[in-house]
N, C-alpha and C. Protein backbone atom coordinates (compact mmCIF):
# COMPACT_ATOMS: atom_id res chain seq x y z
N UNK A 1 19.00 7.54 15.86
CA UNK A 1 17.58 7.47 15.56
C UNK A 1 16.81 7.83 16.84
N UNK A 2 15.66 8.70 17.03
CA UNK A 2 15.17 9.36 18.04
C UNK A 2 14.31 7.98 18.30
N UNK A 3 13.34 8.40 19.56
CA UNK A 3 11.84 7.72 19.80
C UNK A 3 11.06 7.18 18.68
N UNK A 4 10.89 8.83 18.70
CA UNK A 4 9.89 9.00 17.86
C UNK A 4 9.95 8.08 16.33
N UNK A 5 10.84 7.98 15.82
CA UNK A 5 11.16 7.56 14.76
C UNK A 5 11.30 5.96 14.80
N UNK A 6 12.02 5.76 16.36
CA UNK A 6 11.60 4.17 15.88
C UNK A 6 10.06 3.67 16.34
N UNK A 7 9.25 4.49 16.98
CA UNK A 7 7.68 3.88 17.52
C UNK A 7 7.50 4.20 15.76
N UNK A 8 7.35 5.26 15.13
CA UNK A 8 6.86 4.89 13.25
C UNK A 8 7.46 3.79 12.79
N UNK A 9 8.47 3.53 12.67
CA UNK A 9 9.12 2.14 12.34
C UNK A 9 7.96 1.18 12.89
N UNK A 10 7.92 1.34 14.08
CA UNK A 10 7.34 -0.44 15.17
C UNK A 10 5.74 -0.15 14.44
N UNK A 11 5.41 1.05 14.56
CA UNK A 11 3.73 1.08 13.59
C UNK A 11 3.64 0.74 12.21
N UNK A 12 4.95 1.01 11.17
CA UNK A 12 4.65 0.96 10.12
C UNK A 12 4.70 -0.71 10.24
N UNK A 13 5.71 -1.34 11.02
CA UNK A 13 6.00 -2.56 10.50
C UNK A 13 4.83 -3.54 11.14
N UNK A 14 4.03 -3.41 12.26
CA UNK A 14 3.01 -3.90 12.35
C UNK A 14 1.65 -3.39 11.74
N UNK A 15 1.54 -2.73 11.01
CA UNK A 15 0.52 -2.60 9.93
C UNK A 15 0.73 -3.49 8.64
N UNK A 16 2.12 -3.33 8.49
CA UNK A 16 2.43 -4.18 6.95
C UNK A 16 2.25 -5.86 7.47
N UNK A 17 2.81 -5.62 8.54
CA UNK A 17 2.10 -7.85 8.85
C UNK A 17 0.64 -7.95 9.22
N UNK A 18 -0.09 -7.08 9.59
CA UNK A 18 -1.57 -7.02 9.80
C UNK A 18 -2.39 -7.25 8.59
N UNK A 19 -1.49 -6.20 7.09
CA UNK A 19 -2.22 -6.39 6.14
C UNK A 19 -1.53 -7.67 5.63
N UNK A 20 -0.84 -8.01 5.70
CA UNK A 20 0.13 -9.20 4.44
C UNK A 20 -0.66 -10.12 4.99
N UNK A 21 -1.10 -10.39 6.63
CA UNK A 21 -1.53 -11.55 7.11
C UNK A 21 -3.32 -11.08 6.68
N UNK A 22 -3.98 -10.42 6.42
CA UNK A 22 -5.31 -10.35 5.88
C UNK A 22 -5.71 -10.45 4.88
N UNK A 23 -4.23 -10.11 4.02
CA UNK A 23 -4.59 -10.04 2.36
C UNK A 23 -4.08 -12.01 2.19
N UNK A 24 -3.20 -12.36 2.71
CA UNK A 24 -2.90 -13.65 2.23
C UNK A 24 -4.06 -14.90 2.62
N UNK A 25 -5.11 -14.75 3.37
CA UNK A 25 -6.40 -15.27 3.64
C UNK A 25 -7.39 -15.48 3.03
N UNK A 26 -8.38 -16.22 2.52
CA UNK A 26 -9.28 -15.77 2.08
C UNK A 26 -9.96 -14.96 3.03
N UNK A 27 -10.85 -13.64 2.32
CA UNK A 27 -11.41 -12.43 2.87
C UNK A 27 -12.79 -12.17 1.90
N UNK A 28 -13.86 -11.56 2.65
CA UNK A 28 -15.02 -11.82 2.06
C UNK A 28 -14.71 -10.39 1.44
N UNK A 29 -14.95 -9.93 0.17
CA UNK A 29 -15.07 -8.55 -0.21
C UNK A 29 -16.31 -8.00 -0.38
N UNK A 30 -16.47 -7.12 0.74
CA UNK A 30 -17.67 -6.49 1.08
C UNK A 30 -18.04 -5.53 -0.34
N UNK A 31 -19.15 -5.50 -0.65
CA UNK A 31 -19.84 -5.00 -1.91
C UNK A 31 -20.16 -3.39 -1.63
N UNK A 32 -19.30 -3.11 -1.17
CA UNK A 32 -19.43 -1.25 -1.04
C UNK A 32 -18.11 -0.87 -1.14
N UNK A 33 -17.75 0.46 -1.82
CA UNK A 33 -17.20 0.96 -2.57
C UNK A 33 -16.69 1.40 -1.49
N UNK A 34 -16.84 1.91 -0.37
CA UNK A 34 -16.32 2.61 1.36
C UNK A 34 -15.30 1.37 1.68
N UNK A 35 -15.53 0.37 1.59
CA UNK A 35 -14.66 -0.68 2.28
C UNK A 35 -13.20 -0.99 0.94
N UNK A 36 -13.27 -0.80 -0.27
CA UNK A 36 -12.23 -0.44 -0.76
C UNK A 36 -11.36 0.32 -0.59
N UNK A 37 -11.58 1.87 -0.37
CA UNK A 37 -10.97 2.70 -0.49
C UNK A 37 -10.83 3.40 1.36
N UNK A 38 -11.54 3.14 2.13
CA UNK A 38 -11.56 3.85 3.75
C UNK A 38 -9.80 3.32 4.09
N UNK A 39 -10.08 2.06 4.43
CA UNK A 39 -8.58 1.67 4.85
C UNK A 39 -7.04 1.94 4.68
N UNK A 40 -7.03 2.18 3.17
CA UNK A 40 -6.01 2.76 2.42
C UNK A 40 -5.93 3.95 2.44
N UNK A 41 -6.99 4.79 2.46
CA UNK A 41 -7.17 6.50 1.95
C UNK A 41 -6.75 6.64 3.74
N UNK A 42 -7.43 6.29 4.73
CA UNK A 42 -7.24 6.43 6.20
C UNK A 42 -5.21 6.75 6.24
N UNK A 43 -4.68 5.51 5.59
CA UNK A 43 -3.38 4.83 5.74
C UNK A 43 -2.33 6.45 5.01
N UNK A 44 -2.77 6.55 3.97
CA UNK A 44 -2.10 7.79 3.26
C UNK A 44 -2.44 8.90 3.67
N UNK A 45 -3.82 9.51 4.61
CA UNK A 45 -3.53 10.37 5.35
C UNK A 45 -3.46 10.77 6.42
N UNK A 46 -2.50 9.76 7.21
CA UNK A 46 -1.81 9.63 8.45
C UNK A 46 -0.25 10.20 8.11
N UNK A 47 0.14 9.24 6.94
CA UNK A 47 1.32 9.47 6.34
C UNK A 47 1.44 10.79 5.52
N UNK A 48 0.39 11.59 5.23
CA UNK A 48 0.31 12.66 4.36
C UNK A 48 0.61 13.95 5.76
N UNK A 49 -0.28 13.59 6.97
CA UNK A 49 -0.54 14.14 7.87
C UNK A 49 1.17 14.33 8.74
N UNK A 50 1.88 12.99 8.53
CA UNK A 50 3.45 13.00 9.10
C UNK A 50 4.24 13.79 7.94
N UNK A 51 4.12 13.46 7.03
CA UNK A 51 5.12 14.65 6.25
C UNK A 51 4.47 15.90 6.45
N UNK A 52 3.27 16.43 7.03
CA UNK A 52 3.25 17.94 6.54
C UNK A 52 4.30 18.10 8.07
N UNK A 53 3.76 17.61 9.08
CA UNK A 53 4.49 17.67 10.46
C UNK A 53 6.09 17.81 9.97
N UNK A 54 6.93 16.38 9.36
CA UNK A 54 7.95 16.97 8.94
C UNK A 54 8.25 17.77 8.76
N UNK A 55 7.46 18.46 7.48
CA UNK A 55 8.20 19.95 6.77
C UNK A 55 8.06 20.97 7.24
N UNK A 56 7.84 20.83 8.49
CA UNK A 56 7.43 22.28 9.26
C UNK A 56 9.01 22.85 9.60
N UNK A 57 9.01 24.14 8.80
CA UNK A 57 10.44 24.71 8.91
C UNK A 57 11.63 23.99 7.77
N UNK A 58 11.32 22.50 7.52
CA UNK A 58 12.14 22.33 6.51
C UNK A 58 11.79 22.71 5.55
N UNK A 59 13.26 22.45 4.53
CA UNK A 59 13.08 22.88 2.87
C UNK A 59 13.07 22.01 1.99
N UNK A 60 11.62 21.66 1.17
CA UNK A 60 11.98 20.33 0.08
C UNK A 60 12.79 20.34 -0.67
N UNK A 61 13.66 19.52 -1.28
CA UNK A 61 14.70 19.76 -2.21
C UNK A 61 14.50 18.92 -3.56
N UNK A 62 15.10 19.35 -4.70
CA UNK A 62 14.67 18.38 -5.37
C UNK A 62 14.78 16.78 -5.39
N UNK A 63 15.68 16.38 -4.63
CA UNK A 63 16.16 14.74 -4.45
C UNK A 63 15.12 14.47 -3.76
N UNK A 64 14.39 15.06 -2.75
CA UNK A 64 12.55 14.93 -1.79
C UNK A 64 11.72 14.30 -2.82
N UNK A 65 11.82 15.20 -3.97
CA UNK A 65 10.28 15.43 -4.81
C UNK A 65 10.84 13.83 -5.58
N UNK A 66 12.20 13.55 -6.07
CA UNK A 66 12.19 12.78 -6.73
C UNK A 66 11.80 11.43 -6.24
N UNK A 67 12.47 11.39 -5.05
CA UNK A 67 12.55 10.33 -3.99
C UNK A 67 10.85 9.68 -4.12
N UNK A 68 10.27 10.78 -3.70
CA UNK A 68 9.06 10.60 -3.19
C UNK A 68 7.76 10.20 -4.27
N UNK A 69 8.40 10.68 -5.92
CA UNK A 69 7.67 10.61 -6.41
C UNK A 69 7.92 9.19 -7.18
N UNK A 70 9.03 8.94 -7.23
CA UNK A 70 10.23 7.33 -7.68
C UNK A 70 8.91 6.29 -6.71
N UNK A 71 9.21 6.94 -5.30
CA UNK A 71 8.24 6.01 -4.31
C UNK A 71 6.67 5.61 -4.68
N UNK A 72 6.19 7.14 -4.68
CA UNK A 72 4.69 6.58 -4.93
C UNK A 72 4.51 5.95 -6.41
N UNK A 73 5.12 6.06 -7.11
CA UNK A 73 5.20 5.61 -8.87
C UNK A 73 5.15 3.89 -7.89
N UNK A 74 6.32 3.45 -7.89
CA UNK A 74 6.80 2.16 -7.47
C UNK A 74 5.59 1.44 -6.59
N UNK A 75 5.16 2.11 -5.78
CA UNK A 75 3.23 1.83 -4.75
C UNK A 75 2.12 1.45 -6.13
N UNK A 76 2.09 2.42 -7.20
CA UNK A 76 1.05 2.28 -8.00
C UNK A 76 1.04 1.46 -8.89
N UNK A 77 2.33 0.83 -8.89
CA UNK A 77 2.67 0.02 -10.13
C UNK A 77 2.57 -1.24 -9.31
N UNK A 78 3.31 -1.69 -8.07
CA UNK A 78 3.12 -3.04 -7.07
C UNK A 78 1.74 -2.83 -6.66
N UNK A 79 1.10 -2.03 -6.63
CA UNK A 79 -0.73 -2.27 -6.15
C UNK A 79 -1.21 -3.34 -7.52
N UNK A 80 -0.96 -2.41 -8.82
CA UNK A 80 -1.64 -2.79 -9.71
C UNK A 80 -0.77 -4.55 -10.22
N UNK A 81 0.09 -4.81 -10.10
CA UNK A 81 0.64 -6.35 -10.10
C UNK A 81 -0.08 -7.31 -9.10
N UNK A 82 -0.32 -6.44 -7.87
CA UNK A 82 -0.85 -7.77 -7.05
C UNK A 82 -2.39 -7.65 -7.10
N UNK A 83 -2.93 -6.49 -7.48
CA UNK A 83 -4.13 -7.07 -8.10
C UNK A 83 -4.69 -7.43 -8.63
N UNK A 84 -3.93 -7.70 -9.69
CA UNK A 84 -3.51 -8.13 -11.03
C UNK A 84 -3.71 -9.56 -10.52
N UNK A 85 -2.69 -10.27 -9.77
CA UNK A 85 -2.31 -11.42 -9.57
C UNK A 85 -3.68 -12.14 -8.26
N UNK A 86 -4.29 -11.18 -8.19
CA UNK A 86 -5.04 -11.35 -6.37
C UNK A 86 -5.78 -13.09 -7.02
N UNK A 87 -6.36 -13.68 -6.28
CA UNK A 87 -7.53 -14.83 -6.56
C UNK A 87 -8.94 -14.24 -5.82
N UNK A 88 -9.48 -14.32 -7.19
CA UNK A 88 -10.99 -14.31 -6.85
C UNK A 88 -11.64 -15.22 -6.88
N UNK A 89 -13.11 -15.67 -6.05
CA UNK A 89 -13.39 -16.85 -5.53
C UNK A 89 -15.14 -16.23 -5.21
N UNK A 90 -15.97 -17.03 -6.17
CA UNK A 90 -17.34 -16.72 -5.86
C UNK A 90 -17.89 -17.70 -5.25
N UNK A 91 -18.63 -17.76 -4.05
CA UNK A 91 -19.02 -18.97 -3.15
C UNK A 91 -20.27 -18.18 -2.84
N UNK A 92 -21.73 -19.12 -4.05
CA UNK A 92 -22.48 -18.17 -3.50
C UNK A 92 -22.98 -17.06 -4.30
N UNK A 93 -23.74 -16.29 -3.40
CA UNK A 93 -23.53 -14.68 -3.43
C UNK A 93 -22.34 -13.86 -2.80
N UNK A 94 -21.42 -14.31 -2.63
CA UNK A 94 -20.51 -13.75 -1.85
C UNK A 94 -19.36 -14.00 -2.56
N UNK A 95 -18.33 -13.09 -2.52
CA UNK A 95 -17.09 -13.01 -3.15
C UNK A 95 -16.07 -13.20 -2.32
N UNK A 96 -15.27 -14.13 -1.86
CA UNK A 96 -13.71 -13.96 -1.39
C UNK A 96 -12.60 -13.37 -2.35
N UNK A 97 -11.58 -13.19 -1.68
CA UNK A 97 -10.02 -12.95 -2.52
C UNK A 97 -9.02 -13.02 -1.51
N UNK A 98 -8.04 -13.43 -2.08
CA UNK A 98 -6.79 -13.37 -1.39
C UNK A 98 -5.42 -13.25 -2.42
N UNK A 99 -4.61 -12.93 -1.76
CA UNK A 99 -3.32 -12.41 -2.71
C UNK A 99 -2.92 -13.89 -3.53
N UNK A 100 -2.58 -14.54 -2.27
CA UNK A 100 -1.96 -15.81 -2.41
C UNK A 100 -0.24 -15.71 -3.12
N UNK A 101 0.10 -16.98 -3.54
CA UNK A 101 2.23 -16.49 -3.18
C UNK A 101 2.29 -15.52 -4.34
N UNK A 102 1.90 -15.28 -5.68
CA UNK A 102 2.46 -14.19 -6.33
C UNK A 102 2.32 -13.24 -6.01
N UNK A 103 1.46 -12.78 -4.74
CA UNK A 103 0.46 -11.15 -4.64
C UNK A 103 1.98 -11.29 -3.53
N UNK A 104 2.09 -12.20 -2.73
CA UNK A 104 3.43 -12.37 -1.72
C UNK A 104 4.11 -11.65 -1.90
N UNK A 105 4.97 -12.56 -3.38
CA UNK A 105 5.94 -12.08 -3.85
C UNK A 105 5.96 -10.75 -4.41
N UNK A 106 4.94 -10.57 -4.88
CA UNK A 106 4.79 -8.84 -5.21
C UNK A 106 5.44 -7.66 -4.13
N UNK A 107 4.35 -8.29 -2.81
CA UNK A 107 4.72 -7.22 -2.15
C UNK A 107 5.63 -7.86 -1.21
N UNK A 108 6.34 -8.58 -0.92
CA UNK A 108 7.91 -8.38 -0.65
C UNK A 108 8.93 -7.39 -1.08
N UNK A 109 8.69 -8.11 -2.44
CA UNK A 109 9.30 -7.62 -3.93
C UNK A 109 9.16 -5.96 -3.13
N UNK A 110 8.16 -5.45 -3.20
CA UNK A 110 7.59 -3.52 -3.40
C UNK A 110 8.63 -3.62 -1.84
N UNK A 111 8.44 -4.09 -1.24
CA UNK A 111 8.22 -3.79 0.50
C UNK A 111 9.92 -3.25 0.46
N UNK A 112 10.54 -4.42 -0.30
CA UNK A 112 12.15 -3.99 -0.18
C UNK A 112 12.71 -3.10 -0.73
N UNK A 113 12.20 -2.77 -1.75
CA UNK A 113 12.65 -1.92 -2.80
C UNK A 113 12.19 -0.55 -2.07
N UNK A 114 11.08 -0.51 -1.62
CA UNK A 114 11.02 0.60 -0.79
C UNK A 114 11.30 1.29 0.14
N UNK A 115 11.74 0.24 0.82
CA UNK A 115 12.80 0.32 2.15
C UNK A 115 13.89 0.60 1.69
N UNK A 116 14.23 0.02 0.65
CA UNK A 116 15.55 0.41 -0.40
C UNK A 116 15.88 1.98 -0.60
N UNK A 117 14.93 2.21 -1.31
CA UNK A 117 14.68 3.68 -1.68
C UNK A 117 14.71 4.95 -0.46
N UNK A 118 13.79 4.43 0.95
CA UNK A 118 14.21 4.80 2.13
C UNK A 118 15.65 5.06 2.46
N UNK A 119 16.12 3.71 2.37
CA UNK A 119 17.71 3.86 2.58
C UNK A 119 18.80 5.33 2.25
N UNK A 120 18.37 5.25 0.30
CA UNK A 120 18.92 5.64 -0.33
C UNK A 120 18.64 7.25 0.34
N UNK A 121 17.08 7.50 0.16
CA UNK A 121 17.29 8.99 0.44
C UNK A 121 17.66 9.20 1.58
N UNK A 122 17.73 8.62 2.88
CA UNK A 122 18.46 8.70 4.46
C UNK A 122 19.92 9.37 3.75
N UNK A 123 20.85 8.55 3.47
CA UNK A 123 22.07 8.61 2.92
C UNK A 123 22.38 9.64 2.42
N UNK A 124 21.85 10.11 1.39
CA UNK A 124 21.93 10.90 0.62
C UNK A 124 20.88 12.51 0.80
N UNK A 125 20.47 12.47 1.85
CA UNK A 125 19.87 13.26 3.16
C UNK A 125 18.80 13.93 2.65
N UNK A 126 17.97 13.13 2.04
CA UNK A 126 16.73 13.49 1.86
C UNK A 126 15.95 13.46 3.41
N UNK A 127 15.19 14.92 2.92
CA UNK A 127 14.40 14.86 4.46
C UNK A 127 13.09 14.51 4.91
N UNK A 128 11.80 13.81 3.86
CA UNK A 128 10.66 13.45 3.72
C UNK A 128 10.84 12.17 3.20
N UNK A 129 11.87 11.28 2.83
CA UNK A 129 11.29 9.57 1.92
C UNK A 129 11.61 8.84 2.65
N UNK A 130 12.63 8.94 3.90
CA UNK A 130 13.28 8.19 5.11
C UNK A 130 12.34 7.81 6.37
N UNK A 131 11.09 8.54 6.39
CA UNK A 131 10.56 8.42 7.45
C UNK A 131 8.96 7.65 7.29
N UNK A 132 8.70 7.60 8.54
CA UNK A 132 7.06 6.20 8.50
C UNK A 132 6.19 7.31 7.76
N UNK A 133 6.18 8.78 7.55
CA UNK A 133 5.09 9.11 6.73
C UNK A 133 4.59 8.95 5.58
N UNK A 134 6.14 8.64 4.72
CA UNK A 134 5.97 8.44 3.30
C UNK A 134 5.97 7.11 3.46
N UNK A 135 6.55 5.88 3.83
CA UNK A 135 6.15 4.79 3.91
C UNK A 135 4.41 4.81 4.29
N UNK A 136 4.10 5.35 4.83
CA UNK A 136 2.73 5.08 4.92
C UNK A 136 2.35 5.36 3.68
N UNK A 137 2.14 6.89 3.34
CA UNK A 137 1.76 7.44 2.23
C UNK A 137 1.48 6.03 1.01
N UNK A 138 2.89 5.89 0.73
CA UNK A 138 2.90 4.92 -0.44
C UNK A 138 2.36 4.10 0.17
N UNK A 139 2.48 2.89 1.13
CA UNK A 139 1.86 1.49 1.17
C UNK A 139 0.20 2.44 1.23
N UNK A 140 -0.49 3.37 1.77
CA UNK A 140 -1.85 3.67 1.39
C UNK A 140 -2.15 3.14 -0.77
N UNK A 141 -1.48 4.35 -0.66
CA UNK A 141 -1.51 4.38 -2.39
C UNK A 141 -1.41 2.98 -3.04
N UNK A 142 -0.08 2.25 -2.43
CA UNK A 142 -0.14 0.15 -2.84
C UNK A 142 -1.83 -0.28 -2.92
N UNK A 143 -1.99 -0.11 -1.40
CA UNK A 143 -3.26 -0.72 -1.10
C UNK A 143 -4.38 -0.61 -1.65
N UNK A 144 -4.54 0.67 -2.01
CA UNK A 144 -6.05 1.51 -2.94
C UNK A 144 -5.94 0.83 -4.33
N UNK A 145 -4.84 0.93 -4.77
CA UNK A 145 -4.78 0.79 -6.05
C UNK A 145 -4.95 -0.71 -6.34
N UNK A 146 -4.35 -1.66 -5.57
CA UNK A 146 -4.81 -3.04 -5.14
C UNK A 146 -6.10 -3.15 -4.99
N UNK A 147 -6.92 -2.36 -4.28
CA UNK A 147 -8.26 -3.21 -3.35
C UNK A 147 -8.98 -2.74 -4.79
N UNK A 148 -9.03 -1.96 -5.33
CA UNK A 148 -9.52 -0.91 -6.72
C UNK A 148 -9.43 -2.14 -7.76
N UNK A 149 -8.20 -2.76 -8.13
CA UNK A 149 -7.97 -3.88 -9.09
C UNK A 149 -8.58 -5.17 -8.73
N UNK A 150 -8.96 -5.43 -7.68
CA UNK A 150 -9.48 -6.80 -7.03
C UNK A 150 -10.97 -6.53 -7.12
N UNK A 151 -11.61 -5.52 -6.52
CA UNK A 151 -12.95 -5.31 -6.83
C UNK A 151 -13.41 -5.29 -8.38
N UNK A 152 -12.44 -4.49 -8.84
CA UNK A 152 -12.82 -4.58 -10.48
C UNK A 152 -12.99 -6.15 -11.00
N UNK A 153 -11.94 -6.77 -11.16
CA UNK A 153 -11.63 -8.34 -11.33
C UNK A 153 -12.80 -8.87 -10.65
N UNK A 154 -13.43 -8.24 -9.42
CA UNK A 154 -14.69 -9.31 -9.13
C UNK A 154 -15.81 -8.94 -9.80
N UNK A 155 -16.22 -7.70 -9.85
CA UNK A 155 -17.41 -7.57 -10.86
C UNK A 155 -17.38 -7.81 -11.71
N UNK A 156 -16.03 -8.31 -12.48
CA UNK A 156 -16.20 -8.70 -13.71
C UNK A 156 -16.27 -10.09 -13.96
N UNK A 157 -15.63 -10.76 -13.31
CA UNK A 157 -16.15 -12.00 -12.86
C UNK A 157 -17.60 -12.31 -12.35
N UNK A 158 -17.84 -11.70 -11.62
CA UNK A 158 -19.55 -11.86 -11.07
C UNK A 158 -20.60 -11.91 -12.50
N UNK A 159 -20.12 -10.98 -13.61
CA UNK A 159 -20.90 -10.78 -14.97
C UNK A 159 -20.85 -11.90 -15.99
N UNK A 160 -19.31 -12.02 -15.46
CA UNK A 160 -19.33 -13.32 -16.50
C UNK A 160 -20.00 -14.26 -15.75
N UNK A 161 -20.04 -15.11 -14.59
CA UNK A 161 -20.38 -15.72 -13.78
C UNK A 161 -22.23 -15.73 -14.47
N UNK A 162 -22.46 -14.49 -13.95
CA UNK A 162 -24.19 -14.53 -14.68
C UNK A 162 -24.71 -14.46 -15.60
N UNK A 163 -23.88 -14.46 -16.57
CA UNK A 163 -23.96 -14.39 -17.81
C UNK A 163 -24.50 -15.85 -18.20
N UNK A 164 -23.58 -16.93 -17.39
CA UNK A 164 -23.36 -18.48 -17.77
C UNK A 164 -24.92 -19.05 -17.92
C-alpha cells in the first residue's frame, strides 16, 4: 500500500468519526436548503474528483461499473434507513435531530459492508471501488440522501406541529 493511499484511508476514516460524532448529537438543523446538501455534495466531489485522477490511463472494466454501482445503490439505500430512523426534536422555533442508536446501527451496518465491498473489489482487482475516492463518493451520496430525509421528516413535522 503506497502513501498516498494510506493518508486517503487516515482522511476517509477521520471524516466518518467527525460525522458519526455530529450526527449522533443533538444538532440544530439550519432552515436552508445549502446546509443540507453543501457538505455531502462537497464530500462526493472530492471523491468524484479522486476517481477521475485514478482513471487517468486506466481501463474501467465491467467488475468497476458493477462494484461501484452495488456501492452507491448500498449509500442510497443506508442514507434513506437512517433518515428514516433520524429523531426529530422541535424546541421552539428551532429544530434539532440526531441519528441516535438505530441511525448507529445503520451506519455501522453501511460502513462495513462497504469496506466489505472495498475488500472484495481490491481482490478481485478492481481498479476504482478499493480506493478513498469511491468511499468518499458513496459516504457523500449516504449523507445527502440522509440530510434530504431528515429535513423532509422536519417540515413535516413542523406542519403537523402547526397545525395543532
Amino acid at each position: 500500500m503506497s502513501i498516498s493511499s494510506l493518508a486517503n484511508a487516515a482522511i476517509v476514516v477521520v471524516i466518518v468519526i467527525a460525522v458519526l460524532a455530529r450526527r449522533l448529537s443533538w444538532s440544530e438543523l439550519e432552515n436552508s436548503d445549502t446546509d443540507v446538501w453543501r457538505g455531502p455534495l462537497v464530500m462526493a466531489g472530492i471523491g468524484l474528483y479522486q476517481l477521475h485522477d485514478k482513471l487517468t490511463g486506466a481501463e474501467l472494466g465491467p467488475l468497476d461499473i458493477t462494484l461501484l454501482i452495488l456501492g452507491v445503490g448500498l449509500a442510497l439505500f443506508a442514507g434513506l434507513a437512517t433518515g428514516r430512523v433520524a429523531q426529530v426534536e422541535h424546541r421552539g422555533p428551532k429544530v434539532f435531530y440526531r441519528l441516535g442508536l438505530p441511525g448507529l446501527g445503520i451506519m455501522v451496518g453501511y460502513l462495513v459492508l462497504r469496506l466489505g465491498l472495498a475488500g472484495v473489489g481490491h481482490l478481485l482487482g478492481a481498479t476504482i471501488t478499493s480506493g478513498g475516492g469511491s468511499l468518499l463518493l458513496t459516504l457523500g451520496a449516504n449523507l445527502l440522501v440522509q440530510s434530504v430525509v431528515v429535513q423532509s421528516k422536519a417540515h413535516r413535522q413542523a406542519e403537523e406541529y402547526s397545525s395543532r
